[in-house]
N, C-alpha and C. Protein backbone atom coordinates (compact mmCIF):
# COMPACT_ATOMS: atom_id res chain seq x y z
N UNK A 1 0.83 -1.20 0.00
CA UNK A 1 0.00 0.00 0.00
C UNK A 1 0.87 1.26 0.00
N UNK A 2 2.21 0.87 0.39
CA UNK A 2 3.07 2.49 0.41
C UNK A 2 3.70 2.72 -0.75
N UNK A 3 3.61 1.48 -1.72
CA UNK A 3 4.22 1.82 -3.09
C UNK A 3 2.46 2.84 -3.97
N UNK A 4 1.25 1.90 -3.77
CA UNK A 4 0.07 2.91 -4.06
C UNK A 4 0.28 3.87 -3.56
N UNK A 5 0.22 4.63 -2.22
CA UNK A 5 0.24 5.98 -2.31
C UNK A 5 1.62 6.67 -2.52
N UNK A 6 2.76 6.01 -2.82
CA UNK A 6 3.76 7.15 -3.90
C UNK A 6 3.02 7.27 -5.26
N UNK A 7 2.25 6.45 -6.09
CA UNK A 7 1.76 6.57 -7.02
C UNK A 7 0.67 7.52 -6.96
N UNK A 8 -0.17 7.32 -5.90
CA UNK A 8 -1.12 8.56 -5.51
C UNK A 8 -0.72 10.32 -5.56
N UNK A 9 1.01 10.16 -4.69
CA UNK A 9 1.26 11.40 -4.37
C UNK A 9 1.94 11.94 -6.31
N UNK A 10 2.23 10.99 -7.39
CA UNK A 10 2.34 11.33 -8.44
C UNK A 10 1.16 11.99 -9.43
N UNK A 11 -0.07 11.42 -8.67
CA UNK A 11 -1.40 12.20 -9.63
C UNK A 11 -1.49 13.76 -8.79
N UNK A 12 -0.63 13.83 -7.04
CA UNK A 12 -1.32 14.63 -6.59
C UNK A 12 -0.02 16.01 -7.32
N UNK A 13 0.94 15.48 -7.54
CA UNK A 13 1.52 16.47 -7.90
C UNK A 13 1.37 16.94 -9.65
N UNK A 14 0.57 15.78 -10.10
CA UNK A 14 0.01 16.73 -11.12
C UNK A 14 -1.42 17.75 -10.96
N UNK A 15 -1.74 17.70 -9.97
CA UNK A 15 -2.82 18.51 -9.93
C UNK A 15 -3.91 17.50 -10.22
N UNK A 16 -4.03 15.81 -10.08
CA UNK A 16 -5.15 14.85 -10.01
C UNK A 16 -5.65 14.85 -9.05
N UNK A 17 -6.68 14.23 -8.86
CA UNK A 17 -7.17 13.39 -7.53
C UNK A 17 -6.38 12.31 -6.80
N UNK A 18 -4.99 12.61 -6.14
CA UNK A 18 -4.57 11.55 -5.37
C UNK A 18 -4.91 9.74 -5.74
N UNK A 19 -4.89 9.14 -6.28
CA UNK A 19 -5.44 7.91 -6.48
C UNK A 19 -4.30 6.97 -6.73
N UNK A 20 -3.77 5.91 -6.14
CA UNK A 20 -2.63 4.76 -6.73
C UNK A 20 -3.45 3.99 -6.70
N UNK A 21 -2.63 2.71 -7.53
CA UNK A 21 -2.71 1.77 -7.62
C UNK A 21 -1.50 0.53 -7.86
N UNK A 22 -1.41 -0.08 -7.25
CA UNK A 22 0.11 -1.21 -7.62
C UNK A 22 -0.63 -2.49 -7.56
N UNK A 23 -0.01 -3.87 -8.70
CA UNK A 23 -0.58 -4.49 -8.83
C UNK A 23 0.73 -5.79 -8.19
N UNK A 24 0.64 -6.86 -7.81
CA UNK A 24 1.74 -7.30 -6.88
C UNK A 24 1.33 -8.73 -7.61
N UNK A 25 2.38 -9.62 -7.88
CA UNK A 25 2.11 -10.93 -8.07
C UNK A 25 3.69 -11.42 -7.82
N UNK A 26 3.71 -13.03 -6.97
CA UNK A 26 4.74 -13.20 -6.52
C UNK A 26 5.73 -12.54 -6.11
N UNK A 27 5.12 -11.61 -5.22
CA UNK A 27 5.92 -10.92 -4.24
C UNK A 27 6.50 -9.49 -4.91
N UNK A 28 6.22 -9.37 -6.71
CA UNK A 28 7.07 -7.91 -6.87
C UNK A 28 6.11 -7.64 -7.79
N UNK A 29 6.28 -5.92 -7.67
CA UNK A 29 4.97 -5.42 -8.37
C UNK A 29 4.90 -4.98 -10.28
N UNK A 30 3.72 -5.68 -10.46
CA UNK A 30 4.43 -6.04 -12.04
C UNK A 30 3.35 -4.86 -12.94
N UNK A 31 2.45 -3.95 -11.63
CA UNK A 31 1.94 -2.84 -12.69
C UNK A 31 1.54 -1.70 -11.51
N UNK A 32 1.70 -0.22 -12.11
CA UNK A 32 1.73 0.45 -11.25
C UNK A 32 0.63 1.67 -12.29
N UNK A 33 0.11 2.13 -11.40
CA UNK A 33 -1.01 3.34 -12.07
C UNK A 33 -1.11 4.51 -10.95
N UNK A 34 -1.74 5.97 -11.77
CA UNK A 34 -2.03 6.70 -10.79
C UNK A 34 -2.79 7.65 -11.46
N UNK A 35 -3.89 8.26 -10.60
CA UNK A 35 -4.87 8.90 -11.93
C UNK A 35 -4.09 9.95 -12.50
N UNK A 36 -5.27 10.35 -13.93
CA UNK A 36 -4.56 10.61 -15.27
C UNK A 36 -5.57 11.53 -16.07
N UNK A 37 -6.69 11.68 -14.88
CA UNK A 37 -7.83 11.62 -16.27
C UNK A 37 -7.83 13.12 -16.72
N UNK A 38 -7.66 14.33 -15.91
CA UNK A 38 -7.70 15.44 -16.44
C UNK A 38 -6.56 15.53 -17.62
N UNK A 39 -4.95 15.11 -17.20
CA UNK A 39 -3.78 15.07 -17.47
C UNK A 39 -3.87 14.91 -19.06
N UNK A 40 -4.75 13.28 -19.41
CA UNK A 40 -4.88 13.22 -20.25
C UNK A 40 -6.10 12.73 -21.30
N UNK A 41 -6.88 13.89 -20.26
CA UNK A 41 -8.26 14.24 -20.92
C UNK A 41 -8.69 12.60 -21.26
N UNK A 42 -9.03 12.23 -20.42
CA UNK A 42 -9.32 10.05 -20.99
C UNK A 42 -9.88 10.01 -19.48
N UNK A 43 -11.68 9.59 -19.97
CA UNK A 43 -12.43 8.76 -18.68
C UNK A 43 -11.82 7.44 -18.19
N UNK A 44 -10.81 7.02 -19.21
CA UNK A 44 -10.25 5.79 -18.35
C UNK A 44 -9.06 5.62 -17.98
N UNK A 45 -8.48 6.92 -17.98
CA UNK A 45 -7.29 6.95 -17.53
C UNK A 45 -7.42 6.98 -15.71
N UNK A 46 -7.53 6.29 -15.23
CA UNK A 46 -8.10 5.49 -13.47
C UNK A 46 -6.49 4.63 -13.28
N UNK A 47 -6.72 4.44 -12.01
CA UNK A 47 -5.07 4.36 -11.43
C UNK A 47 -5.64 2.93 -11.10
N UNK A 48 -6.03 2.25 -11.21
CA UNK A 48 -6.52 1.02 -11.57
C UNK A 48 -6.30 0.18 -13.32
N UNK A 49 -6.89 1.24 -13.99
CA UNK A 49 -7.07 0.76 -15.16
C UNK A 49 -5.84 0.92 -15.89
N UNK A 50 -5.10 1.72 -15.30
CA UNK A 50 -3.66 1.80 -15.67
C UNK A 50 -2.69 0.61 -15.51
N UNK A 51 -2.67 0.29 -14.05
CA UNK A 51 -2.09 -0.76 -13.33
C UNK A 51 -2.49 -1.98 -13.99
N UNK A 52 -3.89 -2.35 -14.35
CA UNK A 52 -4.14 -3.56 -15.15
C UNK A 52 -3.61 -3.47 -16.45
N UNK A 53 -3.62 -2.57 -17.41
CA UNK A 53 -3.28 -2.55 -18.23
C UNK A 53 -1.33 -2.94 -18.18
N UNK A 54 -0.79 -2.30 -17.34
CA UNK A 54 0.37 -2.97 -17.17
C UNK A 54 0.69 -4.25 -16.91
N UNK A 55 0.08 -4.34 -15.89
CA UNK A 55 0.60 -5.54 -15.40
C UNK A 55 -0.03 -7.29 -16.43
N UNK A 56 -1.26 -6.90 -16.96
CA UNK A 56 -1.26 -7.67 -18.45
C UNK A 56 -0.42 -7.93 -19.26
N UNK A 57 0.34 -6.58 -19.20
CA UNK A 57 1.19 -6.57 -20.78
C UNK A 57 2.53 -7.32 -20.15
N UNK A 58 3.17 -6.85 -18.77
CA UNK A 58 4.23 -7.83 -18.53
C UNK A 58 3.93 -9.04 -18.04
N UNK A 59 2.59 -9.88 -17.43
CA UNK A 59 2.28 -11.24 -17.49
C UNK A 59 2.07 -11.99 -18.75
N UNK A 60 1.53 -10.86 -19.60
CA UNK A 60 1.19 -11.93 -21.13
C UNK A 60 -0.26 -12.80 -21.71
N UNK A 61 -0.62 -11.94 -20.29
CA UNK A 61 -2.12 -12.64 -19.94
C UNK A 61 -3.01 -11.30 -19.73
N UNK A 62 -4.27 -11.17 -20.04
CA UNK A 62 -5.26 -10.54 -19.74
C UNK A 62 -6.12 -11.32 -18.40
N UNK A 63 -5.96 -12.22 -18.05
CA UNK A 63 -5.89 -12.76 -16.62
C UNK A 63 -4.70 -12.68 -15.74
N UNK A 64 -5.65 -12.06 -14.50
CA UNK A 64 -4.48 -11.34 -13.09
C UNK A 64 -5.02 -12.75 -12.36
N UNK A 65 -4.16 -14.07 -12.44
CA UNK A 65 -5.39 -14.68 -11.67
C UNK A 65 -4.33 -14.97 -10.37
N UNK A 66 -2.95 -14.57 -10.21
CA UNK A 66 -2.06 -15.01 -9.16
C UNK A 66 -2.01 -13.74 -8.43
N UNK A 67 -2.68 -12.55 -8.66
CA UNK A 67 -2.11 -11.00 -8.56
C UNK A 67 -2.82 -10.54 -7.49
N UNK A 68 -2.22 -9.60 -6.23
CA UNK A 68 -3.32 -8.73 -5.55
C UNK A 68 -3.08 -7.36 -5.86
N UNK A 69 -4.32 -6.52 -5.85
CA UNK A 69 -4.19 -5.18 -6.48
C UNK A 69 -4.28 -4.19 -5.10
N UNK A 70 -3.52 -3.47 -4.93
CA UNK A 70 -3.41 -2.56 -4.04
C UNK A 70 -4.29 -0.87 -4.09
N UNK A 71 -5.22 -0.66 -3.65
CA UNK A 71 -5.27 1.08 -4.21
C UNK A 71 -5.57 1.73 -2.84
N UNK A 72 -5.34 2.94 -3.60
CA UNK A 72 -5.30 3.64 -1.92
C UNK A 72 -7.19 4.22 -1.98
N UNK A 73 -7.65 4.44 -3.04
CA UNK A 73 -9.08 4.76 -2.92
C UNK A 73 -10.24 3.51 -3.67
N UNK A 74 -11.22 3.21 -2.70
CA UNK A 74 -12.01 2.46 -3.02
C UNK A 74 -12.37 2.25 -4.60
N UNK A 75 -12.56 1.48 -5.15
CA UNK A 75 -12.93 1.48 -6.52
C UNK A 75 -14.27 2.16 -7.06
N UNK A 76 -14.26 2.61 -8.61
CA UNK A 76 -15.55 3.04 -9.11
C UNK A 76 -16.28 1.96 -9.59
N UNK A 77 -17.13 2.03 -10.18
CA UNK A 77 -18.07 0.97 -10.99
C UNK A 77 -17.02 0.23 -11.92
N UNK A 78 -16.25 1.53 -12.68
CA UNK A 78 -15.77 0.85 -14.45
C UNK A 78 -14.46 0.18 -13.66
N UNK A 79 -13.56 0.62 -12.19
CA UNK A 79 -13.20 -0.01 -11.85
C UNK A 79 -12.83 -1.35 -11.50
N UNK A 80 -13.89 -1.36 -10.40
CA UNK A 80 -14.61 -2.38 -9.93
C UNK A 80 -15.04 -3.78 -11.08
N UNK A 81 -15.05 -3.40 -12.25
CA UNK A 81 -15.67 -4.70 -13.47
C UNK A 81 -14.47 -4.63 -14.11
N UNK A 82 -13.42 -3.81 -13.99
CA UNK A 82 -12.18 -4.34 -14.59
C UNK A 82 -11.41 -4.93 -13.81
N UNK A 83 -11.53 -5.28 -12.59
CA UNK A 83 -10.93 -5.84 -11.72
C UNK A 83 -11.36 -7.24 -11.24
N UNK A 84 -12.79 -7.33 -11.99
CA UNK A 84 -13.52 -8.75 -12.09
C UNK A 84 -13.06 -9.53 -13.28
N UNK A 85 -13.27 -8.91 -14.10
CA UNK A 85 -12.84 -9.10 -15.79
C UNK A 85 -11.83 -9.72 -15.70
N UNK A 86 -10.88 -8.80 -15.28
CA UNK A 86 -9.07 -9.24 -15.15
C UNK A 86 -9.06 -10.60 -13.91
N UNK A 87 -9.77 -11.05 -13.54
CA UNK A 87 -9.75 -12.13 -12.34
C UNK A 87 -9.13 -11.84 -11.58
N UNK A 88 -8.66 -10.88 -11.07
CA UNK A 88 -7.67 -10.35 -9.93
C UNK A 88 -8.58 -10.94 -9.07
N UNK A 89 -7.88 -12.05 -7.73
CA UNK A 89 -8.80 -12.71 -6.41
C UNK A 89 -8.82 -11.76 -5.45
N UNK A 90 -7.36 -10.82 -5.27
CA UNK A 90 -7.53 -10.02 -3.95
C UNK A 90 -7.29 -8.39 -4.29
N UNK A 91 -8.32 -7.67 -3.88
CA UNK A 91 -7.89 -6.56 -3.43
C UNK A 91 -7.66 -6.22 -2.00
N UNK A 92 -6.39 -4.73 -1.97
CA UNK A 92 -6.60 -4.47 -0.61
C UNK A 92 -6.61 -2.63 -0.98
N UNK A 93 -7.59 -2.23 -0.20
CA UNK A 93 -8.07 -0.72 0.00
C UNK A 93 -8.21 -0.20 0.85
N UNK A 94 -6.91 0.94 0.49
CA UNK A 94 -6.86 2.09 2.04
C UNK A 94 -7.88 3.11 2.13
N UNK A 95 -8.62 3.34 1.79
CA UNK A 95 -10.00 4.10 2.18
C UNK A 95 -11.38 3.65 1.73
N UNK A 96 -12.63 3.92 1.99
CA UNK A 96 -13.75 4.09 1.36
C UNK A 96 -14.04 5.19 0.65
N UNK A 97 -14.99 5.13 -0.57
CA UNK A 97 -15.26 5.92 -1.30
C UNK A 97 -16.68 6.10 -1.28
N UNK A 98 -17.30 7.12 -0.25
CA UNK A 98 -18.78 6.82 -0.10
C UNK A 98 -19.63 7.36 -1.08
N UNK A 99 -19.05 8.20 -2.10
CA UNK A 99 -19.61 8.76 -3.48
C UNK A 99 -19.70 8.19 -4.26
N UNK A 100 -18.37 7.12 -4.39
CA UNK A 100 -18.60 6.25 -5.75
C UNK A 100 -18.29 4.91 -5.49
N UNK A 101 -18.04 4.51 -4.26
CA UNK A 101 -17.25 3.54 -4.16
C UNK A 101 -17.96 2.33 -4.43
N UNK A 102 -17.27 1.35 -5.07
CA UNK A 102 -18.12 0.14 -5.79
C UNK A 102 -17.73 -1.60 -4.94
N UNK A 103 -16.77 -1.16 -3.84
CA UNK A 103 -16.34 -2.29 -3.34
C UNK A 103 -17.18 -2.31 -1.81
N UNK A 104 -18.44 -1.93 -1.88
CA UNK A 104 -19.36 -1.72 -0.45
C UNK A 104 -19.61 -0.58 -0.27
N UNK A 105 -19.22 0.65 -0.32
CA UNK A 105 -19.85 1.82 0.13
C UNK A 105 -21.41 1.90 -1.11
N UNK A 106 -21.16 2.30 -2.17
CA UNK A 106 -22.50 1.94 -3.02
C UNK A 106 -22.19 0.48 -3.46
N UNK A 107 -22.53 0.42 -4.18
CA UNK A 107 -22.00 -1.59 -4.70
C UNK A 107 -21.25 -1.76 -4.25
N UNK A 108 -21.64 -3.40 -4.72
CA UNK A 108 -20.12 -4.34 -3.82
C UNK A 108 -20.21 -4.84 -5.29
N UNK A 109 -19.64 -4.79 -6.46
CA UNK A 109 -19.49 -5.27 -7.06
C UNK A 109 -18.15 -6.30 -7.29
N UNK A 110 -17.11 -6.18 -6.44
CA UNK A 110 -16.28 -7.07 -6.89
C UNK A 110 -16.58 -8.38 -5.40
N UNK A 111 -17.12 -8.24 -4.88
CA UNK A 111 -18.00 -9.65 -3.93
C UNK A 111 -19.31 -10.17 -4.60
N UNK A 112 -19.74 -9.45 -5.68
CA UNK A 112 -21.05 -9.90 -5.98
C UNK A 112 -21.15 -11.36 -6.06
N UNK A 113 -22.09 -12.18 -5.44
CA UNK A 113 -22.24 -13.30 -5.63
C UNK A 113 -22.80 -13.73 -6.90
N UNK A 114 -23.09 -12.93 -7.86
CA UNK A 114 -23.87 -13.76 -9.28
C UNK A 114 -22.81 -13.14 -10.13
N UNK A 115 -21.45 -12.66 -10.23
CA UNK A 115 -20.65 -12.88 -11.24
C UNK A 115 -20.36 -13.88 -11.53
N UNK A 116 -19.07 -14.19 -12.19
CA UNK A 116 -18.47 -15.68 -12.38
C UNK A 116 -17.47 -15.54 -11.10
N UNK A 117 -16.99 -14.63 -11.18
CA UNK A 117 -15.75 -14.01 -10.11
C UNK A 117 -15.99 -13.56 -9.45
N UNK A 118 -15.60 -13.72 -8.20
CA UNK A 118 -15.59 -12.70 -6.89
C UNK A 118 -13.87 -12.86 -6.53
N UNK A 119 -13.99 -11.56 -5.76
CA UNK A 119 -12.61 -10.65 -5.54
C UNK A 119 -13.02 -11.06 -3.80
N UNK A 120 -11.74 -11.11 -3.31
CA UNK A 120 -11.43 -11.22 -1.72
C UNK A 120 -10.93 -10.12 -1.39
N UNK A 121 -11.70 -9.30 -0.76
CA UNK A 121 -11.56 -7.37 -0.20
C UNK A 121 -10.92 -7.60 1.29
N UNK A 122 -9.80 -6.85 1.34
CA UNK A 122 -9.23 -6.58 2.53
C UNK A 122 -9.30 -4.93 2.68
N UNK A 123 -9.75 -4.10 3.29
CA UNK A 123 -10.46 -2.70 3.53
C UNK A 123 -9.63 -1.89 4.84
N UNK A 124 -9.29 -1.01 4.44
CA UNK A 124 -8.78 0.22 5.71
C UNK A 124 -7.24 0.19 5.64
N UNK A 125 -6.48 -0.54 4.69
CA UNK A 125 -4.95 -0.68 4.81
C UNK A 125 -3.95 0.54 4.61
N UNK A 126 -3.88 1.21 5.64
CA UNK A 126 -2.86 2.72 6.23
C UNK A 126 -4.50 3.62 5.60
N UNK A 127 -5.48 3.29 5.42
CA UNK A 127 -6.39 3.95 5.78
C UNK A 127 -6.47 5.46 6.08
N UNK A 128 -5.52 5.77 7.32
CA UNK A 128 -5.93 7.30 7.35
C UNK A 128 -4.92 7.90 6.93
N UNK A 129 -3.54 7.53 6.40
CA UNK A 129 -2.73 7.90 5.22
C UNK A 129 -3.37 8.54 3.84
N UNK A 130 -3.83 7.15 3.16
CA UNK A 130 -5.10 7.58 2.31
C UNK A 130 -5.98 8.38 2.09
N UNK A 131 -6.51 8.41 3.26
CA UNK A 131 -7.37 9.48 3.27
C UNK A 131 -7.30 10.96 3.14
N UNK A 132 -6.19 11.23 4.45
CA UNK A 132 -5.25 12.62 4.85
C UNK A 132 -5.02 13.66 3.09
N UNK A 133 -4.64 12.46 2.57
CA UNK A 133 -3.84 12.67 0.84
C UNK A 133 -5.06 13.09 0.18
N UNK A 134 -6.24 12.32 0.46
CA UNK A 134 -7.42 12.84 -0.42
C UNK A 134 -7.65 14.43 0.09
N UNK A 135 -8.12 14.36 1.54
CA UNK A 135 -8.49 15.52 1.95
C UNK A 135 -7.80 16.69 2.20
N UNK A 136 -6.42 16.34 1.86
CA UNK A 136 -5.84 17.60 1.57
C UNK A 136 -5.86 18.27 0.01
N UNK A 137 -5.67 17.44 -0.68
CA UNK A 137 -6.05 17.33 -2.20
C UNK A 137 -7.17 18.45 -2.05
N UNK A 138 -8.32 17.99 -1.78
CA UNK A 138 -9.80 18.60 -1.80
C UNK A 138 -10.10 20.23 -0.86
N UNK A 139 -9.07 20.02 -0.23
CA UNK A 139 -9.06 21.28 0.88
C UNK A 139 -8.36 22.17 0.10
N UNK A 140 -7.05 22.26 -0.37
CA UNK A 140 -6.50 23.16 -1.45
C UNK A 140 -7.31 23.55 -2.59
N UNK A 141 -7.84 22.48 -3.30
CA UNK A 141 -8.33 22.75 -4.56
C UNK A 141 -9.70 23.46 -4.29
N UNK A 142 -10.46 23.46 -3.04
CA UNK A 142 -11.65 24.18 -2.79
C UNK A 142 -11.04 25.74 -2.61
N UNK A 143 -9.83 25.53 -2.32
CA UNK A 143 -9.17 27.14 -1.75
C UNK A 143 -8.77 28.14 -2.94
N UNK A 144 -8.41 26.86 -3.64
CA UNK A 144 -7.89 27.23 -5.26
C UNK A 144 -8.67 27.70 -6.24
N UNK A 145 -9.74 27.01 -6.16
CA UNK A 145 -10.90 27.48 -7.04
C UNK A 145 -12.10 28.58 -5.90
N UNK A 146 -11.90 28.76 -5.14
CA UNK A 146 -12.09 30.39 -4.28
C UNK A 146 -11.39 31.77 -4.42
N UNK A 147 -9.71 31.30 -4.88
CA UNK A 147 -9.22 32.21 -5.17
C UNK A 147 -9.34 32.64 -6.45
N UNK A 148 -9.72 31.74 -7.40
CA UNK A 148 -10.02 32.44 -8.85
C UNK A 148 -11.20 32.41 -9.06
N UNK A 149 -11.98 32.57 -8.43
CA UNK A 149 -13.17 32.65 -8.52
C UNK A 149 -13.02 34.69 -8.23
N UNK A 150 -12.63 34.77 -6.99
CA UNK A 150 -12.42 36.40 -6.46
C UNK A 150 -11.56 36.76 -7.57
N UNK A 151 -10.76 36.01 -7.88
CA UNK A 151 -9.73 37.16 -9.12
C UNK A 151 -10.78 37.34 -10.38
N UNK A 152 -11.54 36.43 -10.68
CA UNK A 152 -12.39 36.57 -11.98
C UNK A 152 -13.52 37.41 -11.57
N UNK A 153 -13.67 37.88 -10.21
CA UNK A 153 -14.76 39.25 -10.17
C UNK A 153 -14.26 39.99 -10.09
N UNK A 154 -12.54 39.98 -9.60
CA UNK A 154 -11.94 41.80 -9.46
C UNK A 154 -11.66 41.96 -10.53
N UNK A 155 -11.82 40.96 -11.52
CA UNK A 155 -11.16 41.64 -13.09
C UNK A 155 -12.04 41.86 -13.61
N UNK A 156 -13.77 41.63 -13.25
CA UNK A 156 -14.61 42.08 -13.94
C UNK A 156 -15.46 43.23 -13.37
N UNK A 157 -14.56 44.15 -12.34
CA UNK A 157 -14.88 44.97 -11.85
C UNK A 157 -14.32 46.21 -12.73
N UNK A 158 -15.28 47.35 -12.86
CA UNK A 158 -14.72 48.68 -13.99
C UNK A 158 -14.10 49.48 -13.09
């Protein structure tokens, strides 16, 4: 989980949403992601969908079926079904995502019992690390978009 949130603190220093992901099979990590999506304007650029996409291309397989996926924020929906898809058995997740989150806060989609696959969720791992990273993220950028908000009325002042 501390290799996900260096990957996290790489979306945060682009100005993303904090988000890692590392994908681990036999002990070393064979795909690493971190969000992307403003960066590069792509709904699927997800620090998930990144990490699978890697770690496919150096297994050789579009099945993660030996792999556990690490992220520091709960999964989304498109997440969450690429992480079924890919047969990944274990995730582990350092926060909940009660807006979008698809691994129990709204769906549980990667436990669903009527897929073919279900995922084994381990939940809260450095947890308030995770979190700290989000909510500072969100505390600046509310400050950030306050301050140009006031500069775009003093400049439209005569």
């Amino acid at each position: 989980m501390r290799e996900a949130l260096r990957q996290a603190r790489k979306a945060y220093a682009l100005g993303e949403v904090p988000i890692g992901c590392v994908i681990v099979h036999e002990g070393r990590i064979i795909g690493r992601g971190y969000n992307r999506r403003n960066t590069d304007k792509n709904t699927l650029s997800h620090a998930e969908i990144t990490a699978i996409r890697k770690a496919s291309r150096q297994i050789g397989d579009w099945r993660l079926e030996d792999c556990t996926l690490y992220v520091t924020l709960e999964p989304c929906q498109m997440c969450a079904g690429a992480i079924v898809q890919a047969r990944i058995p274990e995730v582990v997740l350092g926060c909940p995502n009660p807006k979008a989150g698809c691994a129990g806060s709204i769906l549980n989609i990667l436990e669903h019992p009527s897929f073919n696959h279900q995922v084994s969720v381990t939940r809260g791992v450095l947890e308030k690390d995770c979190s700290d990273l989000l909510k500072r993220f969100f505390t600046e950028l509310r400050e950030r978009n306050r301050r140009e908000k006031e500069t775009q009325k003093d400049g439209e002042k005569p």
